[in-house]
PDB file of N, CA and C in Angstrom:
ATOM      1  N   UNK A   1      98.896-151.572  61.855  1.00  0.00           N
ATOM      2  CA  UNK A   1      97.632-151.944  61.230  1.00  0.00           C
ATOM      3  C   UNK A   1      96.998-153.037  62.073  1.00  0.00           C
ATOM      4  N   UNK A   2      95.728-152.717  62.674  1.00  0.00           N
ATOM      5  CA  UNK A   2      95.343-153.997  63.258  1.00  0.00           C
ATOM      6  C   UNK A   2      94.759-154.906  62.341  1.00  0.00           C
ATOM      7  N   UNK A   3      94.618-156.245  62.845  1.00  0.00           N
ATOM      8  CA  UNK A   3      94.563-157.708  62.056  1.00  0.00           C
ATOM      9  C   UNK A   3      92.982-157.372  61.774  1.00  0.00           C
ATOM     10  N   UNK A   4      92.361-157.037  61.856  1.00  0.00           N
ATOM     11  CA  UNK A   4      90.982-156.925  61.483  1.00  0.00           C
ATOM     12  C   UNK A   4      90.902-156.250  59.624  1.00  0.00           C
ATOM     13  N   UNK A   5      91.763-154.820  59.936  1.00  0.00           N
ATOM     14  CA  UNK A   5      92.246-154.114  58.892  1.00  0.00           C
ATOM     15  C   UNK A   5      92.815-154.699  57.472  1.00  0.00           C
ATOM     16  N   UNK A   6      93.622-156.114  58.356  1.00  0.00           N
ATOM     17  CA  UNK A   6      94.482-156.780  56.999  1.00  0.00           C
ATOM     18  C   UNK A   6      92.990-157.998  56.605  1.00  0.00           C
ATOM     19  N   UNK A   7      92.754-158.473  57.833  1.00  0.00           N
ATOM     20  CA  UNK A   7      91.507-159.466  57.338  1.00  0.00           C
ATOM     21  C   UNK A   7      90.268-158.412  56.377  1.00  0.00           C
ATOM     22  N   UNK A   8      89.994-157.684  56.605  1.00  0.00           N
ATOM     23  CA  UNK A   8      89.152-156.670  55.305  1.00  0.00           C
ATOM     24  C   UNK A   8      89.746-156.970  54.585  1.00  0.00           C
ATOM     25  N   UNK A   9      90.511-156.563  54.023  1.00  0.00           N
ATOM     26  CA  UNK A   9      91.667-155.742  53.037  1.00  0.00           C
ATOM     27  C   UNK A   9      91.927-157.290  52.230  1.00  0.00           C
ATOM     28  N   UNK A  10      91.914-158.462  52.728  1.00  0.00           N
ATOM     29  CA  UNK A  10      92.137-159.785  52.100  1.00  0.00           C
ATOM     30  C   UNK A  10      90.715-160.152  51.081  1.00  0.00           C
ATOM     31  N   UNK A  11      89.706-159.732  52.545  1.00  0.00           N
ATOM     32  CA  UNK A  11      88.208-160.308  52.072  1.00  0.00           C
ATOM     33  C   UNK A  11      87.862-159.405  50.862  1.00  0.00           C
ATOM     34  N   UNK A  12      88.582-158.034  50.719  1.00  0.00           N
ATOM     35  CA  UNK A  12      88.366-156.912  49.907  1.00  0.00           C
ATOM     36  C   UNK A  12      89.259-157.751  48.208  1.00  0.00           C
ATOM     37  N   UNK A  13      90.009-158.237  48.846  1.00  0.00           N
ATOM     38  CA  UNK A  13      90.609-158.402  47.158  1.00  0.00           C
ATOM     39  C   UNK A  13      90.196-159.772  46.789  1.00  0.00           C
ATOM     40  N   UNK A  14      89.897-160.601  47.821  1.00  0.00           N
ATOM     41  CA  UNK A  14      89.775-162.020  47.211  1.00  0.00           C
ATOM     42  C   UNK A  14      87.705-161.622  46.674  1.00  0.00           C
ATOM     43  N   UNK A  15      87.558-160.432  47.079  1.00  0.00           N
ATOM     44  CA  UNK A  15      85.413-160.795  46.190  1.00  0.00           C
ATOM     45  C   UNK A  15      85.975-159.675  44.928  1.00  0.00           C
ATOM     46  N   UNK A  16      87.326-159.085  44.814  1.00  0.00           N
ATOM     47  CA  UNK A  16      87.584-158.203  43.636  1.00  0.00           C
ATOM     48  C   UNK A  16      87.773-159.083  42.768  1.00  0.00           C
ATOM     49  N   UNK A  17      88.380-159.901  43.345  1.00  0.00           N
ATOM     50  CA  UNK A  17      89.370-161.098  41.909  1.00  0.00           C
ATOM     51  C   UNK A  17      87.745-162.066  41.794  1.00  0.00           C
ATOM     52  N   UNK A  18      86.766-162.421  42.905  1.00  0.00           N
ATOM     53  CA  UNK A  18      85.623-162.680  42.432  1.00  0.00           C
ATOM     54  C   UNK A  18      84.749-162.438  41.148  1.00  0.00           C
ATOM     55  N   UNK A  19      84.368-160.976  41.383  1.00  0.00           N
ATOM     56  CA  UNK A  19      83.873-160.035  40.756  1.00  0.00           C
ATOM     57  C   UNK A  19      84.044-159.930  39.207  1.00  0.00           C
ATOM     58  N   UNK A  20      85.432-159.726  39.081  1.00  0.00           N
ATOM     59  CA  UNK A  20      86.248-159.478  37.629  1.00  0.00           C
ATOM     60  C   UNK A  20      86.689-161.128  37.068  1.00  0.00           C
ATOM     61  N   UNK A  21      86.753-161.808  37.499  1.00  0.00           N
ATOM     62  CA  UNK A  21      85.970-162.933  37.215  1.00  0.00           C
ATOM     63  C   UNK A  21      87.744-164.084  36.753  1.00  0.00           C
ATOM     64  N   UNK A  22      88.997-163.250  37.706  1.00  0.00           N
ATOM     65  CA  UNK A  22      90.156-163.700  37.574  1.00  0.00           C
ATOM     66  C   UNK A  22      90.315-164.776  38.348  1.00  0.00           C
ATOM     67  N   UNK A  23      90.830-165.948  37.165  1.00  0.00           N
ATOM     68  CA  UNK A  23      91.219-167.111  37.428  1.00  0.00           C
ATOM     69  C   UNK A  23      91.804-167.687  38.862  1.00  0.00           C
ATOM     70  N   UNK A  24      92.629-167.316  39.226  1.00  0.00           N
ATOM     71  CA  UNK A  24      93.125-167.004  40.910  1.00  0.00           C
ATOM     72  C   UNK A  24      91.922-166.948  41.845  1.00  0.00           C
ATOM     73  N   UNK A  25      91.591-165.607  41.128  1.00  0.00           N
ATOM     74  CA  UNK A  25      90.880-164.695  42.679  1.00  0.00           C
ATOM     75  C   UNK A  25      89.628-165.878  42.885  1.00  0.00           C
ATOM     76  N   UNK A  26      89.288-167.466  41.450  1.00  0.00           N
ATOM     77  CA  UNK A  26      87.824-167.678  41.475  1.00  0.00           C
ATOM     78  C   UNK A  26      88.185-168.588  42.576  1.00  0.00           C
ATOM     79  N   UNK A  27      89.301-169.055  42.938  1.00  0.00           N
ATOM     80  CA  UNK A  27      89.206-170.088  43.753  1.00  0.00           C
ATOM     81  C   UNK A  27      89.710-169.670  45.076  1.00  0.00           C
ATOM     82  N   UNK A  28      89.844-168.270  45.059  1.00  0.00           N
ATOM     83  CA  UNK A  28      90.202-167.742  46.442  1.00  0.00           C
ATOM     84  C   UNK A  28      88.733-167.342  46.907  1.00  0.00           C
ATOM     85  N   UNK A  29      87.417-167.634  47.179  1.00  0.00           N
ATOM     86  CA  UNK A  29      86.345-167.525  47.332  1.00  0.00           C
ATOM     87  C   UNK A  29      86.757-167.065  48.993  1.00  0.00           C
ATOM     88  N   UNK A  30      86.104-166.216  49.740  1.00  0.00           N
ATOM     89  CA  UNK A  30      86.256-165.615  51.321  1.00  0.00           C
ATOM     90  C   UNK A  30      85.729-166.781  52.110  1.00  0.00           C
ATOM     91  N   UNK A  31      86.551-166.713  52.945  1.00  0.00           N
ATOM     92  CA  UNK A  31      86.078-168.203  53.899  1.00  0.00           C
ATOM     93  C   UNK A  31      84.673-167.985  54.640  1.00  0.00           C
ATOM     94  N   UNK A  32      83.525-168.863  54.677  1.00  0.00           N
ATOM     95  CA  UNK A  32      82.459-169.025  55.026  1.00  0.00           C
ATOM     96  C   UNK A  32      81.531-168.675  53.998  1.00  0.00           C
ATOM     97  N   UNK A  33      81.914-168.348  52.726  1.00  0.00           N
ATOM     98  CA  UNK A  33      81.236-168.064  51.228  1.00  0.00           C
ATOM     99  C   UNK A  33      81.243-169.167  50.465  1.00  0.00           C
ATOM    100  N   UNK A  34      80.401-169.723  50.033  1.00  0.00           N
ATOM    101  CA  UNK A  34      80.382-171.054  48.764  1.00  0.00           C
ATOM    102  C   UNK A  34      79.363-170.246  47.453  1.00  0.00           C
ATOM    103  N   UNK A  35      79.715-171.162  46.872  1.00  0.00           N
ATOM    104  CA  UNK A  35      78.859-170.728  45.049  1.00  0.00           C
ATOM    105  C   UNK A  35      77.502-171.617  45.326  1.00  0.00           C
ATOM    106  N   UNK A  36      76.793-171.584  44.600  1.00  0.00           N
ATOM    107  CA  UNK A  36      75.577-172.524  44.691  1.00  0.00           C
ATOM    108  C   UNK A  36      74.475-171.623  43.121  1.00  0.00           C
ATOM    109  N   UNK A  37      74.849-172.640  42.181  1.00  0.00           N
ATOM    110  CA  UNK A  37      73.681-172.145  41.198  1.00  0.00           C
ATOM    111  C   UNK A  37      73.648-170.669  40.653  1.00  0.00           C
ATOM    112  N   UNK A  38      75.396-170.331  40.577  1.00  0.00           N
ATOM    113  CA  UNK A  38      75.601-168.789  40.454  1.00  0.00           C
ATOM    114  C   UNK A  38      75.002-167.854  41.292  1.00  0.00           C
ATOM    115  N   UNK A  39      74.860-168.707  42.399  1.00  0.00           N
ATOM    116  CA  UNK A  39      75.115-167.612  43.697  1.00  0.00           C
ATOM    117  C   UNK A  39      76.235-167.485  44.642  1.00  0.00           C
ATOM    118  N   UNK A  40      76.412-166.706  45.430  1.00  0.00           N
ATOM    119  CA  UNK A  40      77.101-166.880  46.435  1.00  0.00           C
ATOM    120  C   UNK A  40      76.431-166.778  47.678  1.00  0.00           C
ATOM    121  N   UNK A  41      76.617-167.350  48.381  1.00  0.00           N
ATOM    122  CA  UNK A  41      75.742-168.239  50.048  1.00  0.00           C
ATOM    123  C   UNK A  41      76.705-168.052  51.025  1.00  0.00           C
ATOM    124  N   UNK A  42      76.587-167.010  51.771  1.00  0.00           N
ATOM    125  CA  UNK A  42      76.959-166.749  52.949  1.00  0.00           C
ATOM    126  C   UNK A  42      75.892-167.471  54.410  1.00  0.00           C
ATOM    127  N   UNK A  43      76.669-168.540  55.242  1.00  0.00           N
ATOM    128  CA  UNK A  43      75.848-168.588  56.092  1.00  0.00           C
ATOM    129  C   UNK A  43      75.936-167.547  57.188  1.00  0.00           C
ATOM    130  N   UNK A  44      74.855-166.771  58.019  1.00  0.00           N
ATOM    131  CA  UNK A  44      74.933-165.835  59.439  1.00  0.00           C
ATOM    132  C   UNK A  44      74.711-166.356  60.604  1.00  0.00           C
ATOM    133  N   UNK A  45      75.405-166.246  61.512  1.00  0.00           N
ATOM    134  CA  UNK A  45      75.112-167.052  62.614  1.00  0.00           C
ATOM    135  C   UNK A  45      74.312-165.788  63.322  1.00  0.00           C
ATOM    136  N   UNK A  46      73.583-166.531  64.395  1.00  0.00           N
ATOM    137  CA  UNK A  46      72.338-165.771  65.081  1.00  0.00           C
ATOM    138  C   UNK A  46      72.588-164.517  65.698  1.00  0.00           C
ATOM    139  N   UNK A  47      73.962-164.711  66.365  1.00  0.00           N
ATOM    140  CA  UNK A  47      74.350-163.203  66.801  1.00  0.00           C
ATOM    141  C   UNK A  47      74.900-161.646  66.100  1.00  0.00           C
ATOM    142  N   UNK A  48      75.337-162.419  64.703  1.00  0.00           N
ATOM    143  CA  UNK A  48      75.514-161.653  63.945  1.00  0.00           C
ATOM    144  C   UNK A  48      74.668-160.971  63.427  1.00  0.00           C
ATOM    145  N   UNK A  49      73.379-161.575  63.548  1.00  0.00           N
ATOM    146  CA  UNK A  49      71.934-160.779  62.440  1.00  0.00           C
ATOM    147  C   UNK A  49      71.285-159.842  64.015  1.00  0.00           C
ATOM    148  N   UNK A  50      71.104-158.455  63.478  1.00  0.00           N
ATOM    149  CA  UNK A  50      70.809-157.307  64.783  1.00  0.00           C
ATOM    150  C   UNK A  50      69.635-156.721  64.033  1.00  0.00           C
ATOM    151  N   UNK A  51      69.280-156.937  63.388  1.00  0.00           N
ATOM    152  CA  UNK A  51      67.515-156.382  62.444  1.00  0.00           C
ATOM    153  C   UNK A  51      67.552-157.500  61.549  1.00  0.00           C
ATOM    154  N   UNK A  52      65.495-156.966  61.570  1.00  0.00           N
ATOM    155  CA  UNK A  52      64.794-158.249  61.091  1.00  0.00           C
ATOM    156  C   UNK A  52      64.773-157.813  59.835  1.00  0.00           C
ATOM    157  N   UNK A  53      64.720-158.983  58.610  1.00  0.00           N
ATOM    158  CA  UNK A  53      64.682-159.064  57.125  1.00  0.00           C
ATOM    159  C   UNK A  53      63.299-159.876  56.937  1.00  0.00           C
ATOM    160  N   UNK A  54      62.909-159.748  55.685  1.00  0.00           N
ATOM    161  CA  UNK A  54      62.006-160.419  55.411  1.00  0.00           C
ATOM    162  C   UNK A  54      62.364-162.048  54.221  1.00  0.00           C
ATOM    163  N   UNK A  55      62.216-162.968  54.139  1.00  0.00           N
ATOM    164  CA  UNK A  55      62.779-164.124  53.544  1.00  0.00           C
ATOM    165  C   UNK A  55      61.937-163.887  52.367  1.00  0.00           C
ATOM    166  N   UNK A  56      62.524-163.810  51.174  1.00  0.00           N
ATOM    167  CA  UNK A  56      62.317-163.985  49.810  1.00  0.00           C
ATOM    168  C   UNK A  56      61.514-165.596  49.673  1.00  0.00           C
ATOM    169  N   UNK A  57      61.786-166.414  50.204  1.00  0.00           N
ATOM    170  CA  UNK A  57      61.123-168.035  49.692  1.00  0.00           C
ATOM    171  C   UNK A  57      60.337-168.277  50.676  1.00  0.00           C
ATOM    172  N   UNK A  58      59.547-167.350  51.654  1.00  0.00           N
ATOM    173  CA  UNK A  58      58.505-168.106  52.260  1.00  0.00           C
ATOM    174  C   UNK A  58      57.696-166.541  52.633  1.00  0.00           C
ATOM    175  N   UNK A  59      57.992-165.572  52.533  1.00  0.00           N
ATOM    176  CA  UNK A  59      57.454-164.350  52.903  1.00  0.00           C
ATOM    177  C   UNK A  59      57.372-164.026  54.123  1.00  0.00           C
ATOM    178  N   UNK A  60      58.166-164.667  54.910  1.00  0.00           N
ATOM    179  CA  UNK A  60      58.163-164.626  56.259  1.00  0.00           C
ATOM    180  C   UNK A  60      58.611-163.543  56.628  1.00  0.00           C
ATOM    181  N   UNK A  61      59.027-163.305  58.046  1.00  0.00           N
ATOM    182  CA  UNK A  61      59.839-162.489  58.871  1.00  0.00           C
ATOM    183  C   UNK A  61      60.916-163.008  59.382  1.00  0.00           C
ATOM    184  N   UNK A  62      61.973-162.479  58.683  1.00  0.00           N
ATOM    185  CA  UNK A  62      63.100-163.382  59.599  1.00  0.00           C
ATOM    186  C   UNK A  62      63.613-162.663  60.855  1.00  0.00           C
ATOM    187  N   UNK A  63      63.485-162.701  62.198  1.00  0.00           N
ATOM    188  CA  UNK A  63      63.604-161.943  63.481  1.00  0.00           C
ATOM    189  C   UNK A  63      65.017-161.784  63.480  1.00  0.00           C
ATOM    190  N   UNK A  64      65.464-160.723  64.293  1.00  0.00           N
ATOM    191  CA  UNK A  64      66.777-160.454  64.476  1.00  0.00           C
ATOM    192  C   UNK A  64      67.765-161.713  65.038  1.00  0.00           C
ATOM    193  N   UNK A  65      68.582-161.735  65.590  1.00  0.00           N
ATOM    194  CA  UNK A  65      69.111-163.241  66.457  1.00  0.00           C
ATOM    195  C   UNK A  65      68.838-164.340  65.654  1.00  0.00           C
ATOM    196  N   UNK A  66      67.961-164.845  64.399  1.00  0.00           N
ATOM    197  CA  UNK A  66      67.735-166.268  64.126  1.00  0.00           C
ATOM    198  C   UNK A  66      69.108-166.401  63.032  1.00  0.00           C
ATOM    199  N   UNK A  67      69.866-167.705  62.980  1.00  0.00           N
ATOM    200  CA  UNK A  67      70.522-167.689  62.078  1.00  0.00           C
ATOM    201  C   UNK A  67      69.937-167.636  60.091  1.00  0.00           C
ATOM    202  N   UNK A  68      70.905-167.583  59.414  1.00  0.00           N
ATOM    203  CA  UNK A  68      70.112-167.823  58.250  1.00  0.00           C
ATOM    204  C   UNK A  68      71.589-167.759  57.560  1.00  0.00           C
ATOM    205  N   UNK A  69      70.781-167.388  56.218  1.00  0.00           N
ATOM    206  CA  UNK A  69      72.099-167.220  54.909  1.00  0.00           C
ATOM    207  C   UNK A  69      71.762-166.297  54.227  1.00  0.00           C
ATOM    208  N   UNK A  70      72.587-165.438  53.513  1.00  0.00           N
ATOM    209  CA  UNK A  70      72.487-164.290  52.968  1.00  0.00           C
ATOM    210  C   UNK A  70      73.376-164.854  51.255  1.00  0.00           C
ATOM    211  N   UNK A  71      72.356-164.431  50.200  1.00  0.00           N
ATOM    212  CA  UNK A  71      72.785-164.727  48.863  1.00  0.00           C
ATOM    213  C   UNK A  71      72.801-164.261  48.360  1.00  0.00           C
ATOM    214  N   UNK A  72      73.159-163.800  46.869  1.00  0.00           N
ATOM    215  CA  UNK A  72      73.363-162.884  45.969  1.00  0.00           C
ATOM    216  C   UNK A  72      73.909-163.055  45.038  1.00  0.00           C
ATOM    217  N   UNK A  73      73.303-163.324  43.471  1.00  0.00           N
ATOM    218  CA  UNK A  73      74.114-163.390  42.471  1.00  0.00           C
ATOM    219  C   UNK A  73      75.556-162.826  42.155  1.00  0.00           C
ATOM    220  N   UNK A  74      76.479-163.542  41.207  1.00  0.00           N
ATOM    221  CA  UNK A  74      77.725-163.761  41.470  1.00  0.00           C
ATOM    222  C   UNK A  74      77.661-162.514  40.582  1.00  0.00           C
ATOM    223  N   UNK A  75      78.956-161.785  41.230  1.00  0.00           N
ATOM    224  CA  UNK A  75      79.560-160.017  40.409  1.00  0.00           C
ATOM    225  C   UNK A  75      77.904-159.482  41.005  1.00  0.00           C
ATOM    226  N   UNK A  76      77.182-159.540  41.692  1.00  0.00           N
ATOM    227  CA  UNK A  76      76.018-158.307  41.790  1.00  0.00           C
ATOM    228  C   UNK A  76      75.831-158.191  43.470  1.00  0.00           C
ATOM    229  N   UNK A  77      76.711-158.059  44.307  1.00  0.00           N
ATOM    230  CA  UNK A  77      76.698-157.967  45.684  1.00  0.00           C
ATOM    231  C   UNK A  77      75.516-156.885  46.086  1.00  0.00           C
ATOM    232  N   UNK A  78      75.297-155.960  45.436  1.00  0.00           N
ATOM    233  CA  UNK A  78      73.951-154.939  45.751  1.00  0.00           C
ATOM    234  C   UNK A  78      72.579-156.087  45.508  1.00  0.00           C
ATOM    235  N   UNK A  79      72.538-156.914  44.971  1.00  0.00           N
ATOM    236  CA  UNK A  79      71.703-157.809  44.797  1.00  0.00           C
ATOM    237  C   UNK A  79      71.471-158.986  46.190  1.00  0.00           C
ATOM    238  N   UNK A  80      71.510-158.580  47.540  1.00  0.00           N
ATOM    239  CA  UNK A  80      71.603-159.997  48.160  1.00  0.00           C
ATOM    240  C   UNK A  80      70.391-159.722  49.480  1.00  0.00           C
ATOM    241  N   UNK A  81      70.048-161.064  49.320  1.00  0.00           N
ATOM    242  CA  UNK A  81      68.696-161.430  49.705  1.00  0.00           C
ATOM    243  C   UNK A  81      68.680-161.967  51.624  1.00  0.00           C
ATOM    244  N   UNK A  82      68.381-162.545  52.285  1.00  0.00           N
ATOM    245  CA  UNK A  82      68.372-163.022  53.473  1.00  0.00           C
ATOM    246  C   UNK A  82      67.357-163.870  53.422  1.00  0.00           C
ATOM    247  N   UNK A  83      68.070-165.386  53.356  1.00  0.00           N
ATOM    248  CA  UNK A  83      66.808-166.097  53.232  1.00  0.00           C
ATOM    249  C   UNK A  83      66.877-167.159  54.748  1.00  0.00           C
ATOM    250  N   UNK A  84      65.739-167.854  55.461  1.00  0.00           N
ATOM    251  CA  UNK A  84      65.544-168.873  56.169  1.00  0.00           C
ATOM    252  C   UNK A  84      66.647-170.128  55.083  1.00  0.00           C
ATOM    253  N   UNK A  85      67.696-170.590  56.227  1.00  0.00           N
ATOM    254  CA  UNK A  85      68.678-171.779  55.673  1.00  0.00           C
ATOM    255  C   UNK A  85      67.398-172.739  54.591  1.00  0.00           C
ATOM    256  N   UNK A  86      66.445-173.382  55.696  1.00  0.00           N
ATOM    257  CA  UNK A  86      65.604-174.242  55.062  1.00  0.00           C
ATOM    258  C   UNK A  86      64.877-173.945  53.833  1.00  0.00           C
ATOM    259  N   UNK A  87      64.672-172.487  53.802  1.00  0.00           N
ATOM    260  CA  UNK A  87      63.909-171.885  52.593  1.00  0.00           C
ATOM    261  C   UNK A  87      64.560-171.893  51.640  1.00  0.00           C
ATOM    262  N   UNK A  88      66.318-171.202  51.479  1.00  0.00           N
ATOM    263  CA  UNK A  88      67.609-171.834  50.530  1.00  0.00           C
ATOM    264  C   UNK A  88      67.095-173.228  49.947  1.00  0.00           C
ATOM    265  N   UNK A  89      67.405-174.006  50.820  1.00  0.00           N
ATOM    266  CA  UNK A  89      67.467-175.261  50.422  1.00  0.00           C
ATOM    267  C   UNK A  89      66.477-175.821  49.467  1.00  0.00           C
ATOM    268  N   UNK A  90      64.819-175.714  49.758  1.00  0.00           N
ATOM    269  CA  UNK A  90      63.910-176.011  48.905  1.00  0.00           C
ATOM    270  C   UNK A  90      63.818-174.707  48.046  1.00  0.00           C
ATOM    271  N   UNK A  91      64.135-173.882  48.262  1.00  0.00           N
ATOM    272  CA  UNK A  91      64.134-172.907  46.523  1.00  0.00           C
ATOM    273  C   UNK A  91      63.584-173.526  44.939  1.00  0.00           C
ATOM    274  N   UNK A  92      64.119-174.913  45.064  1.00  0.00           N
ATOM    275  CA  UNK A  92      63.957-175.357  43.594  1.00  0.00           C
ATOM    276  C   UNK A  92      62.343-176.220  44.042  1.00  0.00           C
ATOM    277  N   UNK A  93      62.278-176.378  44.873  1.00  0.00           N
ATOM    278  CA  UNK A  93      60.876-177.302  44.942  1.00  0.00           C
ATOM    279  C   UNK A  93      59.484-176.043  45.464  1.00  0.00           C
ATOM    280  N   UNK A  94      60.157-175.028  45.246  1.00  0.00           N
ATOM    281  CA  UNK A  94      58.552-174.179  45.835  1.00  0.00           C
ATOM    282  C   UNK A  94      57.861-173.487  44.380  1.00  0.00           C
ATOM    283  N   UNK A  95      57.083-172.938  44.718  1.00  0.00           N
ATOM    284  CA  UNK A  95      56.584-172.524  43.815  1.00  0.00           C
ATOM    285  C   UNK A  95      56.690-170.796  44.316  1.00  0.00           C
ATOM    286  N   UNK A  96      56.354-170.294  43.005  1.00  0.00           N
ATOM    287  CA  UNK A  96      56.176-168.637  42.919  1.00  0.00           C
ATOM    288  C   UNK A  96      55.448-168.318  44.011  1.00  0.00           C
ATOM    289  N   UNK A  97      56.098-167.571  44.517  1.00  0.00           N
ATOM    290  CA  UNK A  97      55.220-166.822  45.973  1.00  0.00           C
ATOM    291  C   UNK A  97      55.019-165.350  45.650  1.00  0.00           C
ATOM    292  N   UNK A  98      53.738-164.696  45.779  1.00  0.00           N
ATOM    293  CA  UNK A  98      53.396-163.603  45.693  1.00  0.00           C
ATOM    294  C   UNK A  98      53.936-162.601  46.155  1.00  0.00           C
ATOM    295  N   UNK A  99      54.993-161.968  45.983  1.00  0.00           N
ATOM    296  CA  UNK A  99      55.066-160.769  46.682  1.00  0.00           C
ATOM    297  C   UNK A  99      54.829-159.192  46.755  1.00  0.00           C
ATOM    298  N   UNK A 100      54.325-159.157  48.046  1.00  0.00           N
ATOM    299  CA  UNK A 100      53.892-157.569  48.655  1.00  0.00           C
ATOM    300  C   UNK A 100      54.809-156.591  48.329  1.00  0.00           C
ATOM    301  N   UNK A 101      54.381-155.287  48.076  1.00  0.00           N
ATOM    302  CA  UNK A 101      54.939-153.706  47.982  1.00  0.00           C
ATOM    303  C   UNK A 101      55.780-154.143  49.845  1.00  0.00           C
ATOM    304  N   UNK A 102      56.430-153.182  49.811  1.00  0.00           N
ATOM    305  CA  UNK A 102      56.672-152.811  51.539  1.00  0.00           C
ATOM    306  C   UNK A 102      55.647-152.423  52.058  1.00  0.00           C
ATOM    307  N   UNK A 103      54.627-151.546  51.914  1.00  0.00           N
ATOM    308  CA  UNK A 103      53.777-150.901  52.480  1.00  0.00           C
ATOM    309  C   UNK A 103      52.231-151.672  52.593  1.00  0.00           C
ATOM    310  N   UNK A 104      52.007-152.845  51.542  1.00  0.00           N
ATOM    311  CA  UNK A 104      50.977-153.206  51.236  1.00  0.00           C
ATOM    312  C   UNK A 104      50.221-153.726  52.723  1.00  0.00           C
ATOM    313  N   UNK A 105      48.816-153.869  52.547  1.00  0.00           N
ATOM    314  CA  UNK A 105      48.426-154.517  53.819  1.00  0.00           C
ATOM    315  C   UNK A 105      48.510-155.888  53.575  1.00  0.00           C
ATOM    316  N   UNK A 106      49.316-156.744  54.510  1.00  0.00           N
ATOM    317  CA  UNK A 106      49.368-157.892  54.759  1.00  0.00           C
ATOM    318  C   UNK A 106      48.212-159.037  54.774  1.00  0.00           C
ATOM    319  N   UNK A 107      46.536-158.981  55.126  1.00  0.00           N
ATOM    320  CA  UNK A 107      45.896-159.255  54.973  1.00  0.00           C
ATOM    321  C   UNK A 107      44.527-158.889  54.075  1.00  0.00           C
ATOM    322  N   UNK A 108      43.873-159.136  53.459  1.00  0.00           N
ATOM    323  CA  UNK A 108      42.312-158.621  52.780  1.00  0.00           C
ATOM    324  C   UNK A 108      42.259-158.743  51.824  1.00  0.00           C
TER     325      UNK A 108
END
């Protein structure tokens, strides 16, 4: 089995025991994952991100290569967002930002 295989297979049971919400598994959180406000906050480093996302807290474009953090309410992993680090951070100080369809025109 290569070590990659067993490192899955760890990261696989320690977001199960997450998930199901077992005492153990809450403090076995996957290394480079923290909680924050019943989220979970993954930071990405720049080489890891290979397509561009769009940032939920500023409506931006986040370009491929830039670092950031990827979040997602706790037990809802289909739920996770890609936000600018700095945009995370002020979350609680912005206000409601409008957001576009995918398709909408960007300006008019």
């Amino acid at each position: 089995m290569a070590g990659g295989s067993r490192r899955a297979a760890r990261r696989a049971q320690a977001l199960a025991a997450l998930r199901s919400g077992d005492e153990d598994g809450a403090s076995r959180i996957p290394a480079g994952e923290r909680v924050e406000d019943g989220y979970v906050v993954r930071s990405v480093a720049g080489t890891a991100s290979t397509r561009p996302y769009r940032c939920p807290g500023c409506d931006q474009e986040l370009p491929a290569g830039v670092p950031h953090v990827v979040t997602w309410p706790q037990g809802r992993p289909d739920e996770r967002r890609h936000w600018h680090a700095t945009c995370w951070s002020a979350r609680g100080r912005r206000g409601v930002k409008v957001h576009r369809s995918k398709n909408a025109p960007r300006y008019g």
